[in-house]
N, C-alpha and C. Protein backbone atom coordinates (compact mmCIF):
# COMPACT_ATOMS: atom_id res chain seq x y z
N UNK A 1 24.16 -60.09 -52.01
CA UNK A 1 24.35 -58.80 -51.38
C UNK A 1 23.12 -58.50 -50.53
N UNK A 2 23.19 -58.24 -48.93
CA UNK A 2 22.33 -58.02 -48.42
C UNK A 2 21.59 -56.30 -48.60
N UNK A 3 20.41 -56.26 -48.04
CA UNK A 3 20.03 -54.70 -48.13
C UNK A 3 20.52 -53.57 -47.85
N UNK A 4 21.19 -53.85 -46.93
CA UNK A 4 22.51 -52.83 -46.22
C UNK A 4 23.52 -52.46 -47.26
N UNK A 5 24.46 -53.61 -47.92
CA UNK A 5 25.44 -53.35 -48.41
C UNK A 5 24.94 -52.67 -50.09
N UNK A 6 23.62 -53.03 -49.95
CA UNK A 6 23.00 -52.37 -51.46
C UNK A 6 22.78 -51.25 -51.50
N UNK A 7 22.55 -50.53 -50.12
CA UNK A 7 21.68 -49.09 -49.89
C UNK A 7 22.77 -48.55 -49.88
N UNK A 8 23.99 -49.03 -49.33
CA UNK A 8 25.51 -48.49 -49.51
C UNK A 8 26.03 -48.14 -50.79
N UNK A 9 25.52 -48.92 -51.79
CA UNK A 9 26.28 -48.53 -52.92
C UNK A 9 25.59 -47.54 -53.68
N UNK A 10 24.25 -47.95 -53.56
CA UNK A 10 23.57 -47.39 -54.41
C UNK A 10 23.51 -45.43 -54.15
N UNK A 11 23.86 -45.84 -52.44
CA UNK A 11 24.08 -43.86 -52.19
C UNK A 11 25.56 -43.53 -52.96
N UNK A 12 26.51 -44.26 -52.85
CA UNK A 12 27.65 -44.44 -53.46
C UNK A 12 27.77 -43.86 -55.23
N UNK A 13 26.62 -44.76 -55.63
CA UNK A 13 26.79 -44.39 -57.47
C UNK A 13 25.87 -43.11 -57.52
N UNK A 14 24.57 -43.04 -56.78
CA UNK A 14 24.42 -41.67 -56.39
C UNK A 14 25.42 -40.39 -56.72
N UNK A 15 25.90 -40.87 -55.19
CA UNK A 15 26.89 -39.52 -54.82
C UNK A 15 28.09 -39.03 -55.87
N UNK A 16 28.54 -40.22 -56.74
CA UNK A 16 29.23 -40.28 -57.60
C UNK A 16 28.78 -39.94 -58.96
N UNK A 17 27.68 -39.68 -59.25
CA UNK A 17 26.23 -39.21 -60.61
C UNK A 17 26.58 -37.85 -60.18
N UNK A 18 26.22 -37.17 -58.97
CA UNK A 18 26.02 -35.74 -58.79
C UNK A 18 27.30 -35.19 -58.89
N UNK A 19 28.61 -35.99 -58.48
CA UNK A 19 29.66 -35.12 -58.48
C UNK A 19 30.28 -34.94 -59.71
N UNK A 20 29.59 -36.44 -60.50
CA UNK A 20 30.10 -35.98 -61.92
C UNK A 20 29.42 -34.82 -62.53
N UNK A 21 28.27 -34.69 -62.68
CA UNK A 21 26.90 -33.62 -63.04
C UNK A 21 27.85 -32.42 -62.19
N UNK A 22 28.50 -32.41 -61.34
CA UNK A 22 28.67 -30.76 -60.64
C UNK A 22 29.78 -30.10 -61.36
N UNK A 23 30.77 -31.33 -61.48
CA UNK A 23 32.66 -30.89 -61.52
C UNK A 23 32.65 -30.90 -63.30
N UNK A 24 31.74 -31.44 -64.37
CA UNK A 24 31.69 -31.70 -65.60
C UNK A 24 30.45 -30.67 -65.94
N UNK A 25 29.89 -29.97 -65.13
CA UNK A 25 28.87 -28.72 -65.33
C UNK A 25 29.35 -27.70 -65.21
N UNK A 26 30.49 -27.32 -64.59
CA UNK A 26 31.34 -26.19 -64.52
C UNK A 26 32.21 -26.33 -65.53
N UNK A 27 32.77 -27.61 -65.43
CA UNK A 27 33.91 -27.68 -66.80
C UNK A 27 33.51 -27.75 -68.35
N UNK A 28 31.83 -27.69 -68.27
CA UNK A 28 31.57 -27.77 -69.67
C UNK A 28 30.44 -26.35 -69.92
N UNK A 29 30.13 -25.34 -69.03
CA UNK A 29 29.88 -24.45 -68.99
C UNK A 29 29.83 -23.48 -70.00
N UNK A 30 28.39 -23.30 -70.56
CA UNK A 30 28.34 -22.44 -71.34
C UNK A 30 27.72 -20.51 -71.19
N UNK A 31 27.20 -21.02 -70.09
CA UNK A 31 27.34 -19.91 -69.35
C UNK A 31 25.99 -19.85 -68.22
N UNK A 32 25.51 -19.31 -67.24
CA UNK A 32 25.15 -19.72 -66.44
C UNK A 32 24.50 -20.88 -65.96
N UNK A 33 23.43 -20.93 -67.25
CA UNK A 33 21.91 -21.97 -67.41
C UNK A 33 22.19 -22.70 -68.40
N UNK A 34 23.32 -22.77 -69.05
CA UNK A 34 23.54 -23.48 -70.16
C UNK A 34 25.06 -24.01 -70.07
N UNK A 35 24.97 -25.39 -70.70
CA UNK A 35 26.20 -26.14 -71.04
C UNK A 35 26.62 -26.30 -72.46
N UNK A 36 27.63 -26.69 -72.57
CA UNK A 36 28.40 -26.95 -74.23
C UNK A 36 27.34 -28.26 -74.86
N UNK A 37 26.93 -29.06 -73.63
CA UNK A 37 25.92 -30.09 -74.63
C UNK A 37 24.90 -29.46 -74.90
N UNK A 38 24.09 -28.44 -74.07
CA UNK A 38 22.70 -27.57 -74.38
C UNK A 38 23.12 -27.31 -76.12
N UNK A 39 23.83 -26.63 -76.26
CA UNK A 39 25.15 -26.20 -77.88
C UNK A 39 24.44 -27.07 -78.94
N UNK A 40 24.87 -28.04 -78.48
CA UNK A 40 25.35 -29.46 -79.13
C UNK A 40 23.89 -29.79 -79.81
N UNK A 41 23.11 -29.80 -78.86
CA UNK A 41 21.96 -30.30 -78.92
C UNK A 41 20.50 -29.45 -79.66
N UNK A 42 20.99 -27.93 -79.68
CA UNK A 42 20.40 -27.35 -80.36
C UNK A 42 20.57 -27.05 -81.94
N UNK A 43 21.97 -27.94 -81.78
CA UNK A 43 22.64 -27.82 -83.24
C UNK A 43 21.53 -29.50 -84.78
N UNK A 44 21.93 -30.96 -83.49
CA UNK A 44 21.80 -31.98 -83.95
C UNK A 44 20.60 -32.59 -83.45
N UNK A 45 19.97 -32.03 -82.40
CA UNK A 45 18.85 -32.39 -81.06
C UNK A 45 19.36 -33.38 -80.31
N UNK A 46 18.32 -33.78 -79.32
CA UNK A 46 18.68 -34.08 -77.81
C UNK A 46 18.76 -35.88 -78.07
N UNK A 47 18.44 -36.55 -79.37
CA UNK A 47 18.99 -37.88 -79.82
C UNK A 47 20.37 -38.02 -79.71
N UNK A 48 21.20 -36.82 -79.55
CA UNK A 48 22.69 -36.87 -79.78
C UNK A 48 22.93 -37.38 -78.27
N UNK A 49 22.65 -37.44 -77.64
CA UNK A 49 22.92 -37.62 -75.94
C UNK A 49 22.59 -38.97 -75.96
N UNK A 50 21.80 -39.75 -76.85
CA UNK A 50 21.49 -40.89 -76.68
C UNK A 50 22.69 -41.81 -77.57
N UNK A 51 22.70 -41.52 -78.85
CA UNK A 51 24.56 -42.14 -79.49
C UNK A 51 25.42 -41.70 -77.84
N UNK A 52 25.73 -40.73 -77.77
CA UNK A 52 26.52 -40.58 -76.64
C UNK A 52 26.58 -41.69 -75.36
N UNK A 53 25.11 -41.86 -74.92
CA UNK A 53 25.11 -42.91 -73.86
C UNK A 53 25.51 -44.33 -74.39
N UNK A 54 25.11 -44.37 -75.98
CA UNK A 54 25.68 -45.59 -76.31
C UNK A 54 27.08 -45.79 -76.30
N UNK A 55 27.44 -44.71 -76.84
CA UNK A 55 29.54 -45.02 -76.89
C UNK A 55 29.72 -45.42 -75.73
N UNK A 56 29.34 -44.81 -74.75
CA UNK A 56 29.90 -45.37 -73.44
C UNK A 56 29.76 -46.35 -73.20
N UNK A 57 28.74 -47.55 -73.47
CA UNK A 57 27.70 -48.28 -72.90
C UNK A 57 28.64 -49.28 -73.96
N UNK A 58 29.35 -49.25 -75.27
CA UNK A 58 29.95 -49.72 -75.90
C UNK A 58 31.28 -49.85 -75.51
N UNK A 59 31.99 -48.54 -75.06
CA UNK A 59 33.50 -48.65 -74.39
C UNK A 59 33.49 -49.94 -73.56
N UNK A 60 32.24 -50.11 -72.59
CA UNK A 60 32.73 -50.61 -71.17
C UNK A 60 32.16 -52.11 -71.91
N UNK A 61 31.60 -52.57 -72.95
CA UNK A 61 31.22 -53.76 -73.30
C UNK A 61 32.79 -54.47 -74.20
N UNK A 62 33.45 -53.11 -74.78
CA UNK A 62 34.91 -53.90 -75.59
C UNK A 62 35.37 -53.96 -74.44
N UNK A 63 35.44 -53.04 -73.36
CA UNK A 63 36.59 -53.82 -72.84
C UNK A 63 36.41 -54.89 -71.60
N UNK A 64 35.45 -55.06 -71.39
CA UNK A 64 34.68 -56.35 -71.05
C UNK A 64 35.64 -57.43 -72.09
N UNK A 65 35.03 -57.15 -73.06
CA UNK A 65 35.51 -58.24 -74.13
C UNK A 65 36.81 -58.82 -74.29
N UNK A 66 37.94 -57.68 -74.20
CA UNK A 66 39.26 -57.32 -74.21
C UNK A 66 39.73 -58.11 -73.11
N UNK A 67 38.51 -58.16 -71.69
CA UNK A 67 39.32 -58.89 -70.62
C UNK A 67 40.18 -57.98 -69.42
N UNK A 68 39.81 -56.23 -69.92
CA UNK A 68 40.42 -55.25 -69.41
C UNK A 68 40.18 -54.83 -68.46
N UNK A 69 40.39 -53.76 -67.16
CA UNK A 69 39.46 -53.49 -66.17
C UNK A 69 39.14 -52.19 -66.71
N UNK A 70 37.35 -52.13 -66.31
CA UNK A 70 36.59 -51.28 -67.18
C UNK A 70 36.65 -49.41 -66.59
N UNK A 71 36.74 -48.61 -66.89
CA UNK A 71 36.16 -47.45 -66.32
C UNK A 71 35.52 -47.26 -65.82
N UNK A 72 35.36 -46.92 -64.04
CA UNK A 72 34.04 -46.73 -63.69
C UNK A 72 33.51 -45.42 -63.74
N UNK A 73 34.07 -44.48 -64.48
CA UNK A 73 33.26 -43.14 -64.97
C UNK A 73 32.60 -43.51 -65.78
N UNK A 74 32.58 -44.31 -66.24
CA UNK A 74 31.51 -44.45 -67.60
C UNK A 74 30.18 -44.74 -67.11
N UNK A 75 30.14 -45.35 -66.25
CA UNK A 75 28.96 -45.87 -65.94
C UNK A 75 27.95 -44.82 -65.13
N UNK A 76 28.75 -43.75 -64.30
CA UNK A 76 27.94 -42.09 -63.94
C UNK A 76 28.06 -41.38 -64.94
N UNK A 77 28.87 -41.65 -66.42
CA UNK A 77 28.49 -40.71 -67.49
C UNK A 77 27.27 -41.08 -67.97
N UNK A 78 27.10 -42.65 -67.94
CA UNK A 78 25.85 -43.06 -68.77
C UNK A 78 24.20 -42.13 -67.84
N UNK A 79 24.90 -42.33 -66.75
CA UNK A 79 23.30 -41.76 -65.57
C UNK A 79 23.36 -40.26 -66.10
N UNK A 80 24.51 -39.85 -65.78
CA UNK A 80 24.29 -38.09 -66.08
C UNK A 80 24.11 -37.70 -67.01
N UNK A 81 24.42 -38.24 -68.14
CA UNK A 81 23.74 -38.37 -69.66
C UNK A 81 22.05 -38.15 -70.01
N UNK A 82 21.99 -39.55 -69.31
CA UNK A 82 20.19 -39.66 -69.16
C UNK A 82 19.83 -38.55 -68.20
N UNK A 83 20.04 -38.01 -67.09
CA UNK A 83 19.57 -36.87 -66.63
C UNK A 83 19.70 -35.52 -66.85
N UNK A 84 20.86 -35.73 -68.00
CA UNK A 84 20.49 -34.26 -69.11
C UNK A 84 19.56 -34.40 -69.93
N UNK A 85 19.28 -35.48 -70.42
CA UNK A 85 18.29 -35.89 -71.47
C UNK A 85 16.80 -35.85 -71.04
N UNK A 86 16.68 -36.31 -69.51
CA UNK A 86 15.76 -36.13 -69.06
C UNK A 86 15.25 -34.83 -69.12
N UNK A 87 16.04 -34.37 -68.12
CA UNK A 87 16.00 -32.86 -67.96
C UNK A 87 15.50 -31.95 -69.21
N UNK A 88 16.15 -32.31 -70.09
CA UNK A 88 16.16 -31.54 -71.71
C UNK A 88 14.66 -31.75 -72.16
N UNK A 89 14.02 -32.91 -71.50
CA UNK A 89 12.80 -33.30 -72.54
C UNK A 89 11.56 -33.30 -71.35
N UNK A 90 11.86 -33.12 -69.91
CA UNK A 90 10.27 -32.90 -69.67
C UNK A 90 10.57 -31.59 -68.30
N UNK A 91 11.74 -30.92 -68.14
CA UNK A 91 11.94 -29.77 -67.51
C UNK A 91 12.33 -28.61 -68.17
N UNK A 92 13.13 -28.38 -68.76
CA UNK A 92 13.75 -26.83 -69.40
C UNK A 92 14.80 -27.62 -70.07
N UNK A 93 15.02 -26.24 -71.11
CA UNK A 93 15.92 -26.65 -72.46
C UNK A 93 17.54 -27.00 -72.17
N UNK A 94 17.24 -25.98 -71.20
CA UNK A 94 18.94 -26.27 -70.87
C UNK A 94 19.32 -26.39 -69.42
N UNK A 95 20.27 -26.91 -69.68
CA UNK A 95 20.87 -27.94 -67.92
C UNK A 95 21.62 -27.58 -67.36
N UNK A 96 21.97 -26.16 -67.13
CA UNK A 96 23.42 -25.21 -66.36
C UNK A 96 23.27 -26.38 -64.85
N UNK A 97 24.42 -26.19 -64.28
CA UNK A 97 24.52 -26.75 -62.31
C UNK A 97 23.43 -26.16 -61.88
N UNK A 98 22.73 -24.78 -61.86
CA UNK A 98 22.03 -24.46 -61.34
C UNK A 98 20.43 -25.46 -61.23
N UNK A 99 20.36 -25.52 -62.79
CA UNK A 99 19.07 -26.33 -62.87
C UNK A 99 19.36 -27.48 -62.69
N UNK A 100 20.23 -28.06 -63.07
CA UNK A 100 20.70 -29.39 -62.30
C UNK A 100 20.55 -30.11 -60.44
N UNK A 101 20.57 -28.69 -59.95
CA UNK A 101 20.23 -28.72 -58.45
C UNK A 101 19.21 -28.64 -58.13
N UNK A 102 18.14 -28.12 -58.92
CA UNK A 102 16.71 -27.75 -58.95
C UNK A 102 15.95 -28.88 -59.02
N UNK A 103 16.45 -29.83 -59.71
CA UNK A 103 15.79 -31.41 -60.53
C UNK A 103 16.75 -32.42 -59.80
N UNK A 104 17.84 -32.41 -59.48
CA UNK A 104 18.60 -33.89 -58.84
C UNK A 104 17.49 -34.84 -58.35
N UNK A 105 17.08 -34.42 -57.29
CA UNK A 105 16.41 -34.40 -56.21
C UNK A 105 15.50 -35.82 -56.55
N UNK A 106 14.25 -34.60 -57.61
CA UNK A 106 12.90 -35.81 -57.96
C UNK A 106 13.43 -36.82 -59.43
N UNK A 107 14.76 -36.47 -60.27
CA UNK A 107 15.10 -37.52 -60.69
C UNK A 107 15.64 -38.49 -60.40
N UNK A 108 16.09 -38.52 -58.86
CA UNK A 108 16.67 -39.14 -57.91
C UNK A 108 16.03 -40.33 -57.59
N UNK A 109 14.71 -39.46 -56.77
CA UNK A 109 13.87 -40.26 -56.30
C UNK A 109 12.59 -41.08 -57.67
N UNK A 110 12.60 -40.68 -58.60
CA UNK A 110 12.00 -41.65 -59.62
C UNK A 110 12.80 -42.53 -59.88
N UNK A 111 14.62 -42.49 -60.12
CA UNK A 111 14.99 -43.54 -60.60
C UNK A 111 15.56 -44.63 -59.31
N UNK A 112 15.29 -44.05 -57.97
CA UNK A 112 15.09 -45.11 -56.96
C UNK A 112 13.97 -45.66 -56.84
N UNK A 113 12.74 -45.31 -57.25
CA UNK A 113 11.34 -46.06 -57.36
C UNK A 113 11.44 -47.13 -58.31
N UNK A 114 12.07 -47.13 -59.40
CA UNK A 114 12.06 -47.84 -60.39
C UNK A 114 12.65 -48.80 -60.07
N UNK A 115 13.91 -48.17 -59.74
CA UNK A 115 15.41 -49.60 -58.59
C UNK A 115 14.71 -50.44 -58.01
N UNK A 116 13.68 -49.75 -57.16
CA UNK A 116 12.97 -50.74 -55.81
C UNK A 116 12.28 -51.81 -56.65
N UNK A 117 11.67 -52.07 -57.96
CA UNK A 117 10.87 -52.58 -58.44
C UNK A 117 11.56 -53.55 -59.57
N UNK A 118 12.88 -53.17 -59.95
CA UNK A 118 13.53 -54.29 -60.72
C UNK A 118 14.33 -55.32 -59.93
N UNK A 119 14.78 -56.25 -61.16
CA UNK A 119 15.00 -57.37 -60.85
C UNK A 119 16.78 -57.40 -60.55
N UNK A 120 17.39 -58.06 -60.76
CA UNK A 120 18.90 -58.03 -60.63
C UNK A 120 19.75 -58.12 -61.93
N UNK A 121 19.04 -58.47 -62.87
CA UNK A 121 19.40 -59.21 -64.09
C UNK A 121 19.87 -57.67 -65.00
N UNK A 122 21.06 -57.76 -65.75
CA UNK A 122 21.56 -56.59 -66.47
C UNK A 122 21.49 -57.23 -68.22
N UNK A 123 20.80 -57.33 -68.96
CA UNK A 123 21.14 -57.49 -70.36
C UNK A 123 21.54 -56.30 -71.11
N UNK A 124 22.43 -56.07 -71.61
CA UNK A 124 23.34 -55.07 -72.90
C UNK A 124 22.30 -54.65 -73.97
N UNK A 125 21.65 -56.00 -74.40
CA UNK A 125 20.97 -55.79 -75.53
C UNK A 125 19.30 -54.72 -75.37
N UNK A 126 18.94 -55.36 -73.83
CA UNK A 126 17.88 -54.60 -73.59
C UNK A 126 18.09 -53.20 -73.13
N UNK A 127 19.17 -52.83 -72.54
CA UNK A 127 19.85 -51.37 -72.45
C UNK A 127 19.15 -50.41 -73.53
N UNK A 128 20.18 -51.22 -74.53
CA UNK A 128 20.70 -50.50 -76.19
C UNK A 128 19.17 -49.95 -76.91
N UNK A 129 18.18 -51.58 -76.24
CA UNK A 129 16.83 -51.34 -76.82
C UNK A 129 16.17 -49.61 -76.52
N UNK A 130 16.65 -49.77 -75.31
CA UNK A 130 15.95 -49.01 -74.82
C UNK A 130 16.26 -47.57 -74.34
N UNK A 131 17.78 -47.42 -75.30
CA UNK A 131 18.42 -46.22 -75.43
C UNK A 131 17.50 -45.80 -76.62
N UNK A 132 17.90 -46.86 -77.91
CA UNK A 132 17.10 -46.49 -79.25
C UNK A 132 15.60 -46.25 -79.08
N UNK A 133 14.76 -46.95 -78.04
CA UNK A 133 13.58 -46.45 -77.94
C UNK A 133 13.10 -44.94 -77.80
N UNK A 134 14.28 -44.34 -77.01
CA UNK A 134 14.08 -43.16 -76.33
C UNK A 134 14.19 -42.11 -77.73
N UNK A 135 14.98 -42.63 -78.50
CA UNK A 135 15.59 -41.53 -79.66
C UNK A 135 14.52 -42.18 -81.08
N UNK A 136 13.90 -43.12 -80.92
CA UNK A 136 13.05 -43.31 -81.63
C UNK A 136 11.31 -42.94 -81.78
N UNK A 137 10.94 -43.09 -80.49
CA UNK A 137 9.67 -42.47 -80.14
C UNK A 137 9.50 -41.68 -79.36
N UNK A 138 8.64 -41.15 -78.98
CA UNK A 138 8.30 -40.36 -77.83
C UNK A 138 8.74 -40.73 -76.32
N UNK A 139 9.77 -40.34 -76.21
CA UNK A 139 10.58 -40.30 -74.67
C UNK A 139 9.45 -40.10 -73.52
N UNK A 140 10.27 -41.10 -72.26
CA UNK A 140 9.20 -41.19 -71.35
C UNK A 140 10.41 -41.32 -70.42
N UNK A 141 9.44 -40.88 -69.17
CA UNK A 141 10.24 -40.64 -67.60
C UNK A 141 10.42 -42.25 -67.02
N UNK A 142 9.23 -42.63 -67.28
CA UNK A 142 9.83 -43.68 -66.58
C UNK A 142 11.18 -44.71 -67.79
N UNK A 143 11.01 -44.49 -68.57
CA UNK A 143 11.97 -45.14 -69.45
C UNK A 143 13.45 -44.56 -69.61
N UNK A 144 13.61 -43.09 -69.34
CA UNK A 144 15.08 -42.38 -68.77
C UNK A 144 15.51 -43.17 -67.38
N UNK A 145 14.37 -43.51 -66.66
CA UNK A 145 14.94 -44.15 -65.12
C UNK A 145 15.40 -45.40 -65.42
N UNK A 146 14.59 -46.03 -66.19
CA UNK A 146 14.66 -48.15 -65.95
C UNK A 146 16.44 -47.83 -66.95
N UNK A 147 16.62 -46.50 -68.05
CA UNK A 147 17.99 -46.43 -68.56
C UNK A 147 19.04 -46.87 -67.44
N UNK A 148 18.50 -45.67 -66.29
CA UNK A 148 19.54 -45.21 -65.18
C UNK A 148 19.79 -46.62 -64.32
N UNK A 149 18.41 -47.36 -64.18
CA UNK A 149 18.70 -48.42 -63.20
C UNK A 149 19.32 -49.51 -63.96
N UNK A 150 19.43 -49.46 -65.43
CA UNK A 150 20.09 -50.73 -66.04
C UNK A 150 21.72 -50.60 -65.82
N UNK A 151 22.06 -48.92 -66.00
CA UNK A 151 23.03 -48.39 -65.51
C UNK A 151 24.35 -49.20 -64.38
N UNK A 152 23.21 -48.71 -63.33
CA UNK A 152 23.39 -48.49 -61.84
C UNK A 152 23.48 -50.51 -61.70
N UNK A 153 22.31 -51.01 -62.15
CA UNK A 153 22.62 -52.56 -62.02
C UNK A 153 23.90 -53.42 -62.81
N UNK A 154 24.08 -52.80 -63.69
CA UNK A 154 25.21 -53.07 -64.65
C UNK A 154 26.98 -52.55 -63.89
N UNK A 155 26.58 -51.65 -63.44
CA UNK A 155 27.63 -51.12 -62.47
C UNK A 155 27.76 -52.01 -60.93
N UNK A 156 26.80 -52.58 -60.73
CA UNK A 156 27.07 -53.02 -59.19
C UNK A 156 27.21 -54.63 -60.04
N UNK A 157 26.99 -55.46 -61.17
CA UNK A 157 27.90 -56.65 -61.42
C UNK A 157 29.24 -56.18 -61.92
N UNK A 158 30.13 -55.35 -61.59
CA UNK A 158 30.69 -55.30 -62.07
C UNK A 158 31.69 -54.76 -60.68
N UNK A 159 31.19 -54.58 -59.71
CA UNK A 159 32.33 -54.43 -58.77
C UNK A 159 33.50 -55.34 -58.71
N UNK A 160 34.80 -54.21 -58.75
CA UNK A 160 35.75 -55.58 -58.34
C UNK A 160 35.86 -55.26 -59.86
N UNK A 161 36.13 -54.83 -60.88
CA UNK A 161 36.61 -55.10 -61.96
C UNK A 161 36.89 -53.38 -62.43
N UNK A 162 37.00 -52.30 -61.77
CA UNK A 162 37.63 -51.36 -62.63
C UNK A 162 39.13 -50.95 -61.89
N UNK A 163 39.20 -50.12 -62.94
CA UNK A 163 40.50 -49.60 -63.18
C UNK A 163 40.63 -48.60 -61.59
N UNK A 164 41.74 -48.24 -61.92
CA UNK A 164 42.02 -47.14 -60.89
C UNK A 164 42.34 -45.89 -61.47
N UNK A 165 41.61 -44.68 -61.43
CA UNK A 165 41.93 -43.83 -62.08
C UNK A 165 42.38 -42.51 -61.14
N UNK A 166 43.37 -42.14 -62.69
CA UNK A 166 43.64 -40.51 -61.87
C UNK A 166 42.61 -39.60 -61.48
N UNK A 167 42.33 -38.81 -60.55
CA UNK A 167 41.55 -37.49 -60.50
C UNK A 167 40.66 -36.95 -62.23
N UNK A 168 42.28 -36.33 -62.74
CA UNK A 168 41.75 -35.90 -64.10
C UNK A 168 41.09 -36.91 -65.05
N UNK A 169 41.20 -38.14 -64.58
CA UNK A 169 39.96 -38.98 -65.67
C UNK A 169 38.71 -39.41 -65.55
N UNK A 170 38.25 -38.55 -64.44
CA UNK A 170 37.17 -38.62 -63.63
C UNK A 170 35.81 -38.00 -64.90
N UNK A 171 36.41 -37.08 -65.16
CA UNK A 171 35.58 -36.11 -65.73
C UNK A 171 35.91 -35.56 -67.57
């Protein structure tokens, strides 16, 4: 894949991170500055977002396995996940759209710094490591990004293999 067709996608899974974060911030709305996961998370803490990124990160590995074509929401749930989590642990407690618009921006541009600097290679196992790292020790920014870019790299080997979905399974 040349540089062109990379900068293409990568605005692509972008643009597709924020619209999930916009249309799943209204629909999970807890009221202005706060969401149903803010809820969630004050109930069990902000480790719960990290099982969460794993289920997903697990869905799209069975059905890998299965031979199936995979969901490609899963793979902007896994980013928007980590940028609630982010968000949750080195900006404000809670992640309404509003504050979400406030932060896109420079979590954007950290987890394209990180992009620029990895390799191509996607391992599952080092993902997972490094989901459990986050919920095990002291969470770090750059370690929510290298999440997002294992993400985002895991998503671009995988073009050409999802499903086609309705609207409503977007979100």
């Amino acid at each position: 894949m040349d540089k062109k067709e990379e900068y293409v996608l990568f605005n692509r899974f972008v643009a597709a991170c924020e619209s999930q974060w916009r249309i799943g911030g209204k629909r999970y709305a807890y009221g202005e500055d706060k969401e149903w996961t803010d809820v969630v998370c004050e109930i069990v803490g902000n480790a719960w977002i990290g099982g969460n990124v794993l289920k997903y990160a697990g869905e799209i590995d069975n059905y890998k396995k299965l031979g199936e074509l995979l969901p490609e929401v899963n793979f902007y749930k896994i980013a928007v996940y980590i940028f609630i989590w982010w968000l949750k642990e080195f900006k404000c407690p809670t992640t309404g759209v509003r504050l979400k618009e406030k932060y896109w921006d420079e979590f954007v541009k950290g987890f394209s710094e990180v992009n620029a600097d990895a390799g191509r290679a996607v391992d599952r196992h080092v993902f997972v490591d490094l989901v459990k790292s986050q919920v095990a020790d002291t969470p770090t920014m750059h370690t929510f990004y290298l999440i997002v870019v294992f993400a985002y790299k895991w998503w671009l080997s995988e073009q050409g293999n999802f499903t086609q979905e309705d609207e409503g399974d977007k979100f």
